[in-house]
N, C-alpha and C. Protein backbone atom coordinates (compact mmCIF):
# COMPACT_ATOMS: atom_id res chain seq x y z
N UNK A 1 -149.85 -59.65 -92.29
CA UNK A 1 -150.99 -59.92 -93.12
C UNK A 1 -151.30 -58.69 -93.96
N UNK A 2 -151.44 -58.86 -94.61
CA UNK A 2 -151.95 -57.65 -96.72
C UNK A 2 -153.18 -57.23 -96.54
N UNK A 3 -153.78 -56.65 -95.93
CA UNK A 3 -155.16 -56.05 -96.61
C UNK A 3 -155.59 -55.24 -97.77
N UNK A 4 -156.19 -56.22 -98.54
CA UNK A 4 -156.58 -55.53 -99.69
C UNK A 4 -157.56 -54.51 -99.65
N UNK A 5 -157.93 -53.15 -99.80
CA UNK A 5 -158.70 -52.37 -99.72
C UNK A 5 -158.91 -52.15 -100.93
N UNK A 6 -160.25 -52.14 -101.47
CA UNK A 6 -161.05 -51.30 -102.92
C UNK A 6 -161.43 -50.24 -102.47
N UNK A 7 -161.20 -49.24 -103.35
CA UNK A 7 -161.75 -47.61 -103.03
C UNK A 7 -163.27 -47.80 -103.76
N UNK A 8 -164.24 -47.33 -103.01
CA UNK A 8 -165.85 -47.38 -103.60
C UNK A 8 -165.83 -46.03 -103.78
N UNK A 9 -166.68 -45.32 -105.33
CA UNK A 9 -166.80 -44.07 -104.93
C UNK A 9 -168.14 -43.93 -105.09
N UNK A 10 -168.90 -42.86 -104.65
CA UNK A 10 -170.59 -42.72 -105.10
C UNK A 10 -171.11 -42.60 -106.24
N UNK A 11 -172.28 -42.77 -106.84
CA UNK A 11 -172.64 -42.91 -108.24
C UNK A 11 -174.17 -42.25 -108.00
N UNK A 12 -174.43 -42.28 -109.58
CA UNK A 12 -176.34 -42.55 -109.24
C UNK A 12 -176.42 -42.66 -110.31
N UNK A 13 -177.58 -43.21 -110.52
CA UNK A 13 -177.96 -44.34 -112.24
C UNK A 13 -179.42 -44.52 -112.49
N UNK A 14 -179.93 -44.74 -113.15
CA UNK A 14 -181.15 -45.13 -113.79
C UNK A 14 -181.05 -46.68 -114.58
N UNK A 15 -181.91 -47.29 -114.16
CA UNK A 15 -182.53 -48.16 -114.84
C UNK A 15 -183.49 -49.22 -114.87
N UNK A 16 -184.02 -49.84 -115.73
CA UNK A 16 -184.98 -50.60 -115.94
C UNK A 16 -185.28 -51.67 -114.96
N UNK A 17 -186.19 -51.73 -113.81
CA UNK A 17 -186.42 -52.75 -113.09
C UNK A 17 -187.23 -53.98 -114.24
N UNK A 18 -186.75 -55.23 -113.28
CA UNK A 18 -187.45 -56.54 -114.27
C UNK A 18 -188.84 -56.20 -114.36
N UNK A 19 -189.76 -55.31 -113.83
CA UNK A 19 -191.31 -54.76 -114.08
C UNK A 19 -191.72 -53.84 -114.76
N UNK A 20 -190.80 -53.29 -115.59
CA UNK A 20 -190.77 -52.28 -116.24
C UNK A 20 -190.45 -51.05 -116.11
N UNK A 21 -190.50 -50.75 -115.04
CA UNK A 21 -190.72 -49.64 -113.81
C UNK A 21 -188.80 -48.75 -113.82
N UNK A 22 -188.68 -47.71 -114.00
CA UNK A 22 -187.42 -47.14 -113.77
C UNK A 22 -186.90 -46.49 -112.61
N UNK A 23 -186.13 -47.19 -112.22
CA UNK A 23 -185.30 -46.94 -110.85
C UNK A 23 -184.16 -45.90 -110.95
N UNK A 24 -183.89 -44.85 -109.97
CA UNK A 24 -182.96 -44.22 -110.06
C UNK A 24 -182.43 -44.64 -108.51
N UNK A 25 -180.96 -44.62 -108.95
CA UNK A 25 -180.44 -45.24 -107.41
C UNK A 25 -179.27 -44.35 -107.06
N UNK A 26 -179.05 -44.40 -105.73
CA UNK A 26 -177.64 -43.68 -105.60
C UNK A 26 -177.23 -44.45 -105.24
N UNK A 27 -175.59 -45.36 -104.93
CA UNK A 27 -174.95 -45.85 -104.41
C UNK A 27 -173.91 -45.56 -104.57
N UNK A 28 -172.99 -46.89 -103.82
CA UNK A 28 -171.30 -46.76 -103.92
C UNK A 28 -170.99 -48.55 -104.42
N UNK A 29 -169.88 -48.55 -104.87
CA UNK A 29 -169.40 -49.28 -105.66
C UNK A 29 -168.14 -49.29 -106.47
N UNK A 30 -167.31 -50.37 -106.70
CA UNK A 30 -166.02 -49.97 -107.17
C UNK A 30 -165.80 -49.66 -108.19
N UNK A 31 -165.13 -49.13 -109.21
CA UNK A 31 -164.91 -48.88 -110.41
C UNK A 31 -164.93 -49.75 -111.28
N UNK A 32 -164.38 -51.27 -110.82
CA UNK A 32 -164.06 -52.36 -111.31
C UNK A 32 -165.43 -52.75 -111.56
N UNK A 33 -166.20 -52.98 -110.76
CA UNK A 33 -168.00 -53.35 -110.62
C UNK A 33 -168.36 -53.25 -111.68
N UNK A 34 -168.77 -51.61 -111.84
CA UNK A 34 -168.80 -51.41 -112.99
C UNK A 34 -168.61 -51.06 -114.75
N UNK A 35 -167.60 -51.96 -114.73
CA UNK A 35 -166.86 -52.69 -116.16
C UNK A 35 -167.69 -54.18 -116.19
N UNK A 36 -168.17 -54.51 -115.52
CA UNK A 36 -169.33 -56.08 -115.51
C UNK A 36 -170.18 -55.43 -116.61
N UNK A 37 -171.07 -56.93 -116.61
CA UNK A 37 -172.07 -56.74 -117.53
C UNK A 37 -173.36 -57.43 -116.68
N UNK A 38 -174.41 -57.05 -116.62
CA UNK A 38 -175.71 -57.84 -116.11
C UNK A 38 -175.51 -56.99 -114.58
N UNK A 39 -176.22 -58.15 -113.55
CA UNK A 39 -176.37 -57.25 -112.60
C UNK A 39 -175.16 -57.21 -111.64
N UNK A 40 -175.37 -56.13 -111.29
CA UNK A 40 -174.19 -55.78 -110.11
C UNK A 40 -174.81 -55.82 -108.64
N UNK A 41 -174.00 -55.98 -107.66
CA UNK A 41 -174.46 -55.53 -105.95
C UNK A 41 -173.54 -54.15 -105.95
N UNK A 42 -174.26 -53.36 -105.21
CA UNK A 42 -174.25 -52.12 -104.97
C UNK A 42 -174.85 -52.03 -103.37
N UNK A 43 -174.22 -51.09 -102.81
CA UNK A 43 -174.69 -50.63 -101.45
C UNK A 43 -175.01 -48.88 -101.59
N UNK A 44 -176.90 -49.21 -101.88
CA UNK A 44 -177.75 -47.89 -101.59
C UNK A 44 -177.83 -47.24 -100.80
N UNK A 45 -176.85 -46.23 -100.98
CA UNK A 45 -176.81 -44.73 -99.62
C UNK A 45 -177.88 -44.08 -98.89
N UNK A 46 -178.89 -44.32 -99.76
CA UNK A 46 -180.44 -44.29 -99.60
C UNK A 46 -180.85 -44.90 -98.79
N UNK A 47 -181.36 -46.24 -99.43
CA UNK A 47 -181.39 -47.45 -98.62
C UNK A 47 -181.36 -48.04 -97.26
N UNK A 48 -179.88 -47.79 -97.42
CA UNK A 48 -179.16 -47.98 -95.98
C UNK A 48 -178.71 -49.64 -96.48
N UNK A 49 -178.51 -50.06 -97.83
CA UNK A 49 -178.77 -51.69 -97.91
C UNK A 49 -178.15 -52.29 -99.45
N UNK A 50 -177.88 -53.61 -99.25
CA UNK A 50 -177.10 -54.01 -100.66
C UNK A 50 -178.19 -53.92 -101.67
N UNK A 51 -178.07 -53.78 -102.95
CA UNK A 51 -179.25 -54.09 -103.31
C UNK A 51 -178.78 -54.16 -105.13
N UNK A 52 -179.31 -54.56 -106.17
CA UNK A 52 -178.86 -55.39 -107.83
C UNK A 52 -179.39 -54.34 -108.43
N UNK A 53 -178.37 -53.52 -109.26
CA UNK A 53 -178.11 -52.80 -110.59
C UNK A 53 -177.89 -53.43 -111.35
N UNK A 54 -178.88 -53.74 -112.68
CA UNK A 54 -178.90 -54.15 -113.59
C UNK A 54 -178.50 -53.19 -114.76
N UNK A 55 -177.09 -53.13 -114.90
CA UNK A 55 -176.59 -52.52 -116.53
C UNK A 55 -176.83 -52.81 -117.78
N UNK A 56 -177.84 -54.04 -117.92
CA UNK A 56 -178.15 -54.01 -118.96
C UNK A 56 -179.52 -53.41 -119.30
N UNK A 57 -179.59 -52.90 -118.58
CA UNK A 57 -181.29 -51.99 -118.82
C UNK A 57 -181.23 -50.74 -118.40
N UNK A 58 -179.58 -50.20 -118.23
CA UNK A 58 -179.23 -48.86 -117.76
C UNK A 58 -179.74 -47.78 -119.03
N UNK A 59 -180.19 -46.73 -118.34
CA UNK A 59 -180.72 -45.59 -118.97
C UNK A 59 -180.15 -44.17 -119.08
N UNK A 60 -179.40 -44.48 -119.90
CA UNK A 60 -178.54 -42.84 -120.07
C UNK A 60 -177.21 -43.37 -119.77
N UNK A 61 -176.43 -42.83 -118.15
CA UNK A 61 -175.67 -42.94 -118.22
C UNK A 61 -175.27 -42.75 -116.35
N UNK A 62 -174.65 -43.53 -116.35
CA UNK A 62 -174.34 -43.53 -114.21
C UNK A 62 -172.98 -42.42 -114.49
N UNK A 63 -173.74 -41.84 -113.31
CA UNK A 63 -172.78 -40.19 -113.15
C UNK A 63 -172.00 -40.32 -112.21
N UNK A 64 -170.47 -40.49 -111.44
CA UNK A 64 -170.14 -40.19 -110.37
C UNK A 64 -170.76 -39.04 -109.33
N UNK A 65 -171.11 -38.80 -108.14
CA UNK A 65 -171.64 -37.90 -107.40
C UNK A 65 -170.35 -37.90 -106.27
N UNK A 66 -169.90 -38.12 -105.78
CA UNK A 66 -168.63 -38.43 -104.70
C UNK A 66 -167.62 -39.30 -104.86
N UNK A 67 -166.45 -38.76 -104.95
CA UNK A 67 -165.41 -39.86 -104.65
C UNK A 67 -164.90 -40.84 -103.46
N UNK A 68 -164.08 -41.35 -102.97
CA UNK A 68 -164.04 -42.28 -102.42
C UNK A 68 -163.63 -41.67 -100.89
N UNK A 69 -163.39 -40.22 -100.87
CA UNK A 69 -162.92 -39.45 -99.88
C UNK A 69 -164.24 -38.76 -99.08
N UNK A 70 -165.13 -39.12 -99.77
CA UNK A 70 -166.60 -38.13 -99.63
C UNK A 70 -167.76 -38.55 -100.04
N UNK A 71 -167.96 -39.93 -98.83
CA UNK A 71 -169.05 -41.03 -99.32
C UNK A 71 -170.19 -40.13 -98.43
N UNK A 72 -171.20 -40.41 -98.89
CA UNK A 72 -172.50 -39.74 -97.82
C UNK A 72 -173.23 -41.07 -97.40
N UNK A 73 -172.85 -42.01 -96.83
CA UNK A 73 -173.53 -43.30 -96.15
C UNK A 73 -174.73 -43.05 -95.48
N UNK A 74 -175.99 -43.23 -95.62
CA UNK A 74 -177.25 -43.09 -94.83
C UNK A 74 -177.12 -41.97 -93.77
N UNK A 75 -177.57 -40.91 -94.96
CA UNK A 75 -177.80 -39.74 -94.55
C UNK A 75 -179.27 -39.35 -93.68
């Protein structure tokens, strides 16, 4: 049996919640993810939890913070 594995690496981003309100998030997520458009699922390192990045109300610009070798999962 093939297991497909996606490498997630860490990020953090800004943007526009549906209330107006600006969110900065850290998560992890695949590279592929984010080439979408609208919202994404993301798993918040923060958090501890899945939770919807909306790229179309992104602000600036999502920065890599860790690669896929050097996730910081609920620190």
């Amino acid at each position: 049996m093939k297991t497909n594995i996606t490498q997630r690496s860490e990020y953090v981003g800004t943007f526009t919640k549906s209330t107006g309100e600006a969110r900065t998030m850290r998560f992890t997520t695949s590279e592929a993810n984010l080439k979408k458009c609208g919202l994404i699922t993301v798993y918040d390192v923060e958090k501890c939890g899945l939770r919807k990045f909306n790229l179309l109300t992104l602000i600036g610009r999502i920065a890599m913070v860790a690669d896929a070798h050097a996730l910081s999962f609920c620190r």
